[in-house]
Protein backbone atom coordinates (compact mmCIF):
# COMPACT_ATOMS: atom_id res chain seq x y z
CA UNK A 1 0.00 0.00 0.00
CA UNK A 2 2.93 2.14 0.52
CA UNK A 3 3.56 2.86 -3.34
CA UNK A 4 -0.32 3.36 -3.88
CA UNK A 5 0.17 7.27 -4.03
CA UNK A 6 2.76 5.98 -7.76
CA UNK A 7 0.09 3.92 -8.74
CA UNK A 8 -3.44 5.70 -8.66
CA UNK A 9 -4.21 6.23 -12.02
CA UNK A 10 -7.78 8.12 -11.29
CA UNK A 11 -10.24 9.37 -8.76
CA UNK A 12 -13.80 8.96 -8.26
CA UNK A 13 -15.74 12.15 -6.42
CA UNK A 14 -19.29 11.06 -5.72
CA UNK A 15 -21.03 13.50 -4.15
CA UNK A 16 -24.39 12.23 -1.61
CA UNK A 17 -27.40 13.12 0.38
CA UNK A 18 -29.09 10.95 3.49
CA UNK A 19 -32.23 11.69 5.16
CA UNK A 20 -30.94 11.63 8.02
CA UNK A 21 -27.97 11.85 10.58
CA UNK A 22 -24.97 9.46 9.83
CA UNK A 23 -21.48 9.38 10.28
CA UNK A 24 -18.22 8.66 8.68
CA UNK A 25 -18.29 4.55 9.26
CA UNK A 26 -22.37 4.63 8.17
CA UNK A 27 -21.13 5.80 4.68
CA UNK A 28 -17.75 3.58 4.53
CA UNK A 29 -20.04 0.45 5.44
CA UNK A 30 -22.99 1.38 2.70
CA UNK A 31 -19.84 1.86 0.06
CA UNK A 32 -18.40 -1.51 0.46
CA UNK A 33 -21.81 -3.54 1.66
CA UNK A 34 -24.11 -2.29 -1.08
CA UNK A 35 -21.55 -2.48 -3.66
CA UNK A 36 -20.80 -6.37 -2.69
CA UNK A 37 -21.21 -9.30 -5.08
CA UNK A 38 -22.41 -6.76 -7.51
CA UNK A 39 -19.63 -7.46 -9.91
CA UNK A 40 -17.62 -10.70 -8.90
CA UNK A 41 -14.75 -10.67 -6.69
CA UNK A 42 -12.42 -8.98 -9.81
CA UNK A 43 -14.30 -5.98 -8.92
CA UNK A 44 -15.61 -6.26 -5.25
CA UNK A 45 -14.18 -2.83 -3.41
CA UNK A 46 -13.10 -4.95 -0.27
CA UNK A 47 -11.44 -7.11 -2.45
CA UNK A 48 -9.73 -4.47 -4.56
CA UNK A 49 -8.74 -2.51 -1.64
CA UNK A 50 -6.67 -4.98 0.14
CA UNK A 51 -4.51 -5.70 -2.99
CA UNK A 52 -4.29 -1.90 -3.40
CA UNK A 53 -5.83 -1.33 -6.13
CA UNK A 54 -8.48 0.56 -4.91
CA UNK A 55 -6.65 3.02 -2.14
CA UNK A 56 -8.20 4.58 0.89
CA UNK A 57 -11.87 5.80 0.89
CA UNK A 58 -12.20 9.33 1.93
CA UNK A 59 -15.40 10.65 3.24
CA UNK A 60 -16.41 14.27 3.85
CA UNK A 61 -19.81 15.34 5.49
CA UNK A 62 -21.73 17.97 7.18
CA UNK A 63 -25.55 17.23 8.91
CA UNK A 64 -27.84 19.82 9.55
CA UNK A 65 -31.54 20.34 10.01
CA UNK A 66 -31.88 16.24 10.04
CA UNK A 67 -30.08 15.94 6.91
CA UNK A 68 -26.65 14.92 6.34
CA UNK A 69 -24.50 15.83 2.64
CA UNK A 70 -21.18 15.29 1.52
CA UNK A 71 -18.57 13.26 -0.71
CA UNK A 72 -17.31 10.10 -1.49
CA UNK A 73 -13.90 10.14 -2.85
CA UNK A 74 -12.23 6.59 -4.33
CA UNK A 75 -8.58 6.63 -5.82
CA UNK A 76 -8.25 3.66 -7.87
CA UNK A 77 -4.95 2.13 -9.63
CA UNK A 78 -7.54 0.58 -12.72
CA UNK A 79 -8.42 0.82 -15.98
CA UNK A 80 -11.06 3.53 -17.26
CA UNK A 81 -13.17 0.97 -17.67
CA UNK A 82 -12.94 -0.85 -14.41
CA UNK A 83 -12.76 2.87 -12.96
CA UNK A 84 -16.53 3.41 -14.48
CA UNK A 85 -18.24 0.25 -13.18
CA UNK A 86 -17.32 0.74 -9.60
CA UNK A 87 -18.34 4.77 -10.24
CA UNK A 88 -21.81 3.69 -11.08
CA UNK A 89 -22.13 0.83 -8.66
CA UNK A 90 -21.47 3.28 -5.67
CA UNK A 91 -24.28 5.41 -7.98
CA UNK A 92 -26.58 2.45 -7.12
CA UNK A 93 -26.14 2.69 -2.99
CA UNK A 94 -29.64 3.35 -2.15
CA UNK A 95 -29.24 3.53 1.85
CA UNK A 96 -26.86 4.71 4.54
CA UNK A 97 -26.92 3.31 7.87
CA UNK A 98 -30.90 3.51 8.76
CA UNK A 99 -31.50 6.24 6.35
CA UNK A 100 -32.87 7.04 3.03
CA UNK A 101 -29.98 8.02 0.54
CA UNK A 102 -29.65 9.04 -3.06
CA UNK A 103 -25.69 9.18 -4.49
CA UNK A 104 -24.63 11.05 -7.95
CA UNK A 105 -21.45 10.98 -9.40
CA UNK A 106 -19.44 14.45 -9.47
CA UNK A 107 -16.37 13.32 -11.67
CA UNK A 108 -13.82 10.92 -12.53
CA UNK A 109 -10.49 13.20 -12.05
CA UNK A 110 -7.60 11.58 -14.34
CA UNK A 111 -5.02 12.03 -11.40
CA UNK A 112 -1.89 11.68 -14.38
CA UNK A 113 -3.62 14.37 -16.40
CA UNK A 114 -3.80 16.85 -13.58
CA UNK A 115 -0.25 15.85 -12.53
CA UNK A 116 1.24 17.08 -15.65
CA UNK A 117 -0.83 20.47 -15.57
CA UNK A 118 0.78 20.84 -11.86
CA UNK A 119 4.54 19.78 -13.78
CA UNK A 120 3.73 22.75 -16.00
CA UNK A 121 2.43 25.24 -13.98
CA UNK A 122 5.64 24.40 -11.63
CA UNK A 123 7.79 24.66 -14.41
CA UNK A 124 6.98 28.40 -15.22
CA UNK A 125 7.17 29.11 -11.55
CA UNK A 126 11.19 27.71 -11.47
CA UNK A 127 11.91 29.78 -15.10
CA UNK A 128 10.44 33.10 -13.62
CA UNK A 129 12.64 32.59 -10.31
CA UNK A 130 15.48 31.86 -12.53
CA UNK A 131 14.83 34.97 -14.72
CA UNK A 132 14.53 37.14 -11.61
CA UNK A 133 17.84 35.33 -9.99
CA UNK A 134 19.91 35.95 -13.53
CA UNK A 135 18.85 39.42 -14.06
CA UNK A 136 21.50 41.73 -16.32
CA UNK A 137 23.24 43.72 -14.37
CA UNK A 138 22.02 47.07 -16.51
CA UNK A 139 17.89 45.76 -14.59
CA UNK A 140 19.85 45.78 -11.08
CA UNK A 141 20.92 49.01 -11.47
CA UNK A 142 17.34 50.18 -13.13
CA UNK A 143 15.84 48.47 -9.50
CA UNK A 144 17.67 50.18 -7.45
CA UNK A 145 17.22 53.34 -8.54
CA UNK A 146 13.54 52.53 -8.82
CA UNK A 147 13.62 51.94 -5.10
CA UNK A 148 15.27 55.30 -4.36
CA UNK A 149 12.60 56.95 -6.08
CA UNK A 150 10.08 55.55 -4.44
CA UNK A 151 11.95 56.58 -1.08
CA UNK A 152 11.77 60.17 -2.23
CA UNK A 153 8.17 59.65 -2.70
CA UNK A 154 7.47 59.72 0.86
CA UNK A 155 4.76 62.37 1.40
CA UNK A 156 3.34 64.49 4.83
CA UNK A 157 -0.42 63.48 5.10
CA UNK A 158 -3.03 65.65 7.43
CA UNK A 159 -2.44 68.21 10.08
CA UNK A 160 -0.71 66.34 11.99
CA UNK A 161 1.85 65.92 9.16
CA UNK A 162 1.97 61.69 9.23
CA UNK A 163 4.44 60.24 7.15
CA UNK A 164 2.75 58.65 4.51
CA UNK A 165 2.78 57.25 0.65
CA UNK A 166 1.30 59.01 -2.46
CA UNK A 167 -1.36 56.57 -3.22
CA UNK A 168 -3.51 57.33 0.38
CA UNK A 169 -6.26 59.51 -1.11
CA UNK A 170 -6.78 57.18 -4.32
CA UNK A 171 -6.25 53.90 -3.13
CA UNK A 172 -9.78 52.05 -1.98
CA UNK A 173 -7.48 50.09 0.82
CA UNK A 174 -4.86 51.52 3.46
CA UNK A 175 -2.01 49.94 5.37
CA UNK A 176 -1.36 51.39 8.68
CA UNK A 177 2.13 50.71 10.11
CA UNK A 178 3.80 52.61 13.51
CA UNK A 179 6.49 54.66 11.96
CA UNK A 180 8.21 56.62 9.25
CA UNK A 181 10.85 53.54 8.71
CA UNK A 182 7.83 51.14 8.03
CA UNK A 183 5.98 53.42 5.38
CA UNK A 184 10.21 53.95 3.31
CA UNK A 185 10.29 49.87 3.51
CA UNK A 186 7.18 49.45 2.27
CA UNK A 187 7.68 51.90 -0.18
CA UNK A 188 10.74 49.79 -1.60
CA UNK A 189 8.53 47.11 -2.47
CA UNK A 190 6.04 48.80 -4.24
CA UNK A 191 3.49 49.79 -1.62
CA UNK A 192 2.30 52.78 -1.55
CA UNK A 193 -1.02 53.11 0.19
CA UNK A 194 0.73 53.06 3.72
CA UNK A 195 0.64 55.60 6.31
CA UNK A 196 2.46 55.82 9.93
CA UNK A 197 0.75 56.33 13.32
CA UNK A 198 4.00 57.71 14.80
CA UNK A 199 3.32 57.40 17.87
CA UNK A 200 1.08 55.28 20.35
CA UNK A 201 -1.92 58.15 20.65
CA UNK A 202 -3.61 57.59 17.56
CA UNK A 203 -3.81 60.38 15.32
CA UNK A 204 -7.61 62.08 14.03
CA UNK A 205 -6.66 61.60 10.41
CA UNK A 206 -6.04 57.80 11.36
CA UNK A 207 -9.81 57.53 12.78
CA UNK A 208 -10.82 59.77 9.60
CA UNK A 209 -9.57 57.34 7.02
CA UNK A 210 -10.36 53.96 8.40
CA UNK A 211 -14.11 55.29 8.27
CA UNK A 212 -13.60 56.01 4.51
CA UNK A 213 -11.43 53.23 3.58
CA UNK A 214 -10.93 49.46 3.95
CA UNK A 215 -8.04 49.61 7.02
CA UNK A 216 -5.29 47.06 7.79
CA UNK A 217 -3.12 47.78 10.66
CA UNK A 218 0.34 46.11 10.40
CA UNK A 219 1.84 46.04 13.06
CA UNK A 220 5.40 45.14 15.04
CA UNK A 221 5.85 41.96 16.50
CA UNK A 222 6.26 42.99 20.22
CA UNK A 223 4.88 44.17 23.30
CA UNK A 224 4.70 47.96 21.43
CA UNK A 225 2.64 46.39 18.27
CA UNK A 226 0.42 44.75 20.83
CA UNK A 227 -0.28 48.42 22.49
CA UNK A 228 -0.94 49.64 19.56
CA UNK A 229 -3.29 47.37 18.05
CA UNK A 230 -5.61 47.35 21.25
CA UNK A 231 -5.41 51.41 21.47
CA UNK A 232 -6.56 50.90 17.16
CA UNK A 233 -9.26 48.44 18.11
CA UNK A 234 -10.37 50.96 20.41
CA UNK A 235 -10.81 53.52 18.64
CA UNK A 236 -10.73 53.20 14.72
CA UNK A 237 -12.38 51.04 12.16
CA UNK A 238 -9.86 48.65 11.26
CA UNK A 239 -11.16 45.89 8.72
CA UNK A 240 -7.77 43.40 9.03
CA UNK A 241 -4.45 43.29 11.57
CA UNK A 242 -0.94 41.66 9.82
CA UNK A 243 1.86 41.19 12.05
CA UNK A 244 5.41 40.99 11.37
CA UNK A 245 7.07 37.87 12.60
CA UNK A 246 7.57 37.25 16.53
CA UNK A 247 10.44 39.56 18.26
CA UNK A 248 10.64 41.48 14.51
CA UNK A 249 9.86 44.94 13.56
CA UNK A 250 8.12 46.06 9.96
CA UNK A 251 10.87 48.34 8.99
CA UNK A 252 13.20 45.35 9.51
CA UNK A 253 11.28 42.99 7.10
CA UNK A 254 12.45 41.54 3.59
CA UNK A 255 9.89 41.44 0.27
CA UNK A 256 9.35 38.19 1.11
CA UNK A 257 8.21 38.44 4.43
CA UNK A 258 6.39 41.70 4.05
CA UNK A 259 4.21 39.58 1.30
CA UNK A 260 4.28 36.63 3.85
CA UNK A 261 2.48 38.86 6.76
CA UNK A 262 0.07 41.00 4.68
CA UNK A 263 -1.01 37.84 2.37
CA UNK A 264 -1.80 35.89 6.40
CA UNK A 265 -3.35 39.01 7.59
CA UNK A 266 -6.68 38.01 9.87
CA UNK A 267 -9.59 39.31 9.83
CA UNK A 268 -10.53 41.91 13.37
CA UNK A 269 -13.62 39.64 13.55
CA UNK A 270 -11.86 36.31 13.93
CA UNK A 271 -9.36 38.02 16.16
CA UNK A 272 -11.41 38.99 18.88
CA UNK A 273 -13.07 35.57 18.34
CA UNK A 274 -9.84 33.78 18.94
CA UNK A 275 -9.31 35.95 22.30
CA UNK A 276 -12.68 35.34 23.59
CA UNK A 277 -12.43 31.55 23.17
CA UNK A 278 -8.72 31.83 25.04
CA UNK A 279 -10.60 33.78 27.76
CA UNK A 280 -13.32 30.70 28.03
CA UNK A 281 -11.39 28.28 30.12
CA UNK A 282 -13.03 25.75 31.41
CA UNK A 283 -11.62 24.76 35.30
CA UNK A 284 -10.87 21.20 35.34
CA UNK A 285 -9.13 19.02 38.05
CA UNK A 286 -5.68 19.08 37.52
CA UNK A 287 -5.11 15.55 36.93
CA UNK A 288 -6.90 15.96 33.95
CA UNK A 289 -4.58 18.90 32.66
CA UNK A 290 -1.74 16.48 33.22
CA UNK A 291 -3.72 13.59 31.69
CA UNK A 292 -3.93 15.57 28.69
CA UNK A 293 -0.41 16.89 28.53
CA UNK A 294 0.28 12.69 28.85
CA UNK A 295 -1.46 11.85 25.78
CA UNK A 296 -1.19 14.65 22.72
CA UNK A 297 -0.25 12.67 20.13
CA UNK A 298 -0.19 9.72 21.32
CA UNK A 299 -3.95 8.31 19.80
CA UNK A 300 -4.18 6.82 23.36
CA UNK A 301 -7.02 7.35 26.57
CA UNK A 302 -6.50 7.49 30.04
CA UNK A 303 -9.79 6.44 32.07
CA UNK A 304 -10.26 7.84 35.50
CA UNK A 305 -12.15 7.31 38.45
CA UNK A 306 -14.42 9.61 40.30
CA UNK A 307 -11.21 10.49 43.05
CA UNK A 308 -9.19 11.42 39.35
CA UNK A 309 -7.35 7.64 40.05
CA UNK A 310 -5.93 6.37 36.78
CA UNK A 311 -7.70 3.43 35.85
CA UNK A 312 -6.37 2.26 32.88
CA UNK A 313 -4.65 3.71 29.89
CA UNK A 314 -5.51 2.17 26.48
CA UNK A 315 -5.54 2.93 22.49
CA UNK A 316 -8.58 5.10 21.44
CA UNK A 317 -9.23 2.32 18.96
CA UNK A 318 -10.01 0.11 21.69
CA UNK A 319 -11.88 2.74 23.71
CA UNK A 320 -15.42 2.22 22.89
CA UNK A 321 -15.50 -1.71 23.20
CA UNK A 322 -13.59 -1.02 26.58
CA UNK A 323 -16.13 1.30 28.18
CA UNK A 324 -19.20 -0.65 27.59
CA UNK A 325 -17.54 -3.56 30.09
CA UNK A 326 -16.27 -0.96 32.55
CA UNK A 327 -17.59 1.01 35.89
CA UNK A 328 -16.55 3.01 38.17
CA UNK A 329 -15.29 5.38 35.48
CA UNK A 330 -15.99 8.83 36.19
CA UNK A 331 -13.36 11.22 33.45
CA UNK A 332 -11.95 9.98 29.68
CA UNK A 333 -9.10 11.87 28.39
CA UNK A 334 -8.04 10.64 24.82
CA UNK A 335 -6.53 11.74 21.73
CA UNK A 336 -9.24 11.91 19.24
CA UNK A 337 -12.68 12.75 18.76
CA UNK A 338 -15.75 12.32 20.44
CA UNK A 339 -18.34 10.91 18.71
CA UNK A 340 -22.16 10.28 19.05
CA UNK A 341 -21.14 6.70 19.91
CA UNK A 342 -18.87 7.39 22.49
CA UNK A 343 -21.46 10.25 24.38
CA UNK A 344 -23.95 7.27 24.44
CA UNK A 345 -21.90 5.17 25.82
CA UNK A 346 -20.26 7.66 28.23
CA UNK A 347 -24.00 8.47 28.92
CA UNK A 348 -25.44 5.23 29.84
CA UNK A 349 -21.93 4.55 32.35
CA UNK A 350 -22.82 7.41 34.04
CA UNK A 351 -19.25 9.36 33.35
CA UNK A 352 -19.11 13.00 34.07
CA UNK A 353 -16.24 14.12 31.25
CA UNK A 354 -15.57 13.05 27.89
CA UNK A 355 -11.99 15.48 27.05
CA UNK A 356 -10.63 15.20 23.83
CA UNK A 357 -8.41 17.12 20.67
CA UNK A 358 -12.21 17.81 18.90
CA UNK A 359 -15.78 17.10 19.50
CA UNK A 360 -17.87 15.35 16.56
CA UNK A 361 -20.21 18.32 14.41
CA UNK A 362 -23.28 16.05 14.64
CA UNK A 363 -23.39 15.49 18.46
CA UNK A 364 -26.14 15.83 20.15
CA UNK A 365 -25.63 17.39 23.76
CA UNK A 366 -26.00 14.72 26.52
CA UNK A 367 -27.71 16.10 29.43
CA UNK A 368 -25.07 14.19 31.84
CA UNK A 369 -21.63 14.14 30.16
CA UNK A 370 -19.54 17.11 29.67
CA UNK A 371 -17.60 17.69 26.69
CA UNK A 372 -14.39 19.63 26.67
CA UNK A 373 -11.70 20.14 24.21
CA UNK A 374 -7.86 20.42 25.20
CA UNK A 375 -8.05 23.84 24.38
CA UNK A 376 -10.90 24.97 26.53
CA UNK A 377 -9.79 23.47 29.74
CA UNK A 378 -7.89 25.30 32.50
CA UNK A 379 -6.51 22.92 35.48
């Protein structure tokens, strides 16, 4: 199975719809147990999948409002013909799990074909590097005076004189850095709708143009850009924040990783997202902080009892067989997922945490089992 990703000649994307809630395993048992015997063993899935010939099945779905959708996806090392027949036998699945369920084929991707697109497109990406890396020294010369005239470019914006570029007024989208060095380095690299705060009270013409235009603040990586960007937050509209890498400062930063930070710039909605979901720490006992430090990683569980005793520690593959035969567990700390499976089970043993890396999207909330993720626990 190792050399399957040499071998797989095509993929089959079959998208599907179930009236009803299912998971991952429902669809992966409906693929291979409504597809069976349809053919003859030459082309039964289970068959073709242990000699590698048909590689792993991926699954992708979402539920909601009863209803669950997603895709099937099937690389296969056969012919085109071969390829077809098992395309429209997984066409012919009728049910998944308990439910009602219709499946349509999407396309057949020719893996080889869209290998030698990504060859070409690669291609032109190494001979434009190469023609940037050879240029004649006479282009050198032409870019660095360039540069220097775009240095002499730099403008006083407002009343309060803020050094600035020449494209603030007509450019639909503004980049707001701390200081005069930040707007010349920008300037070097082309960009010219960039205008300093110079100094950590933020100037009216700042507030004035983030109401008019689309803002992003980019900002030093420090303790000062941090300042900064709370005192902005505060008080101006600002759409997006960029940062310059950790312990850096913008008007220290190369073309590269100016391009870097602005192109990974975040939007201020997300941000204060990400902060409020740091602030919502969960308190935990702290043998289950140290539980989880145990285990990240490992795809194992630790089971504990009700005085946070380590009962047994175990792979999470085994974990649901396990817990049906056990009692006396109170906490499960593992490495995966929970699943709808697991809350029933942790539901019917009476156990007050599941903690784990994610929780399932298609859980339904147990009134006597509480889920936590690593990330939302505090011990």
């Amino acid at each position: 199975m190792s050399s399957q990703s040499f071998t797989v000649k095509y993929v089959i994307k079959a998208n599907f719809e179930v009236e009803g809630i299912v998971e991952r395993p429902d669809v992966i048992g409906a693929v291979f147990g409504q597809t069976e015997g349809l053919f003859g063993s030459e082309l039964d899935l289970r068959e073709l999948h242990k000699t590698g010939r048909v590689g792993r099945i991926e699954i992708e779905l979402k539920s909601e409002k009863d209803r669950t959708k997603g895709k099937i996806i099937i690389p296969t090392s056969l012919d085109r013909v071969s390829t077809a027949i098992i395309a429209a036998s997984i066409e012919s699945i009728e049910r998944i799990g308990p439910c009602k369920a219709r499946v349509w084929l999407e396309k057949i991707e020719d893996v080889r074909e869209a290998k030698r697109k990504a060859i070409i497109e690669r291609a032109k990406e190494i001979l434009h590097q190469w023609n940037l890396e050879k240029q004649p020294e006479t282009e050198e010369i032409f870019r660095e005076v360039s540069e220097i005239l775009r240095v002499s470019r730099v403008q006083k914006y407002g009343p309060e004189n803020l050094t600035a570029g020449p494209d603030i007024d007509s450019a639909k989208e503004i980049i707001i850095v701390e200081g005069r060095a930040d707007v010349i380095n920008l300037l070097k690299v082309g960009i010219q709708n960039v205008i300093a705060l110079e100094g950590v009270k933020i100037p009216e013409t700042i507030i004035k143009l983030t109401k008019e235009k689309e803002a992003t603040a980019f900002l030093d990586g420090d303790r000062g850009g941090d300042l900064i960007l709370k005192e902005l937050l505060q008080v101006a509209n600002i759409k997006y924040v960029a940062r310059a890498p950790k312990g850096k400062e913008v008007e220290d930063l190369n073309a590269r990783e100016i391009e870097e930070a602005l192109k990974n710039k975040v939007p201020v909605e997300e941000l204060l997202k990400r902060k409020k979901r740091k602030r919502r720490k969960i308190l935990v006992p702290k043998e289950i902080g140290e539980a989880v430090k145990k285990l990240e990683g490992t795809r194992e569980a630790i089971l504990l009892d009700k005085n946070m005793n380590e009962i047994k520690r175990l792979p999470v593959s085994e974990l649901a067989d396990k817990l049906k035969d056990m009692d006396n567990v109170d906490t499960v700390v593992f490495d995966g997922v929970i699943t709808q499976r697991l809350v029933d089970i942790a539901s019917e043993k009476n156990i007050k945490y599941l903690v784990a890396v994610r929780i399932s999207d298609v859980i339904k909330q147990p009134l006597n089992v509480k889920l936590l993720t690593f990330n939302n626990i505090s011990d």
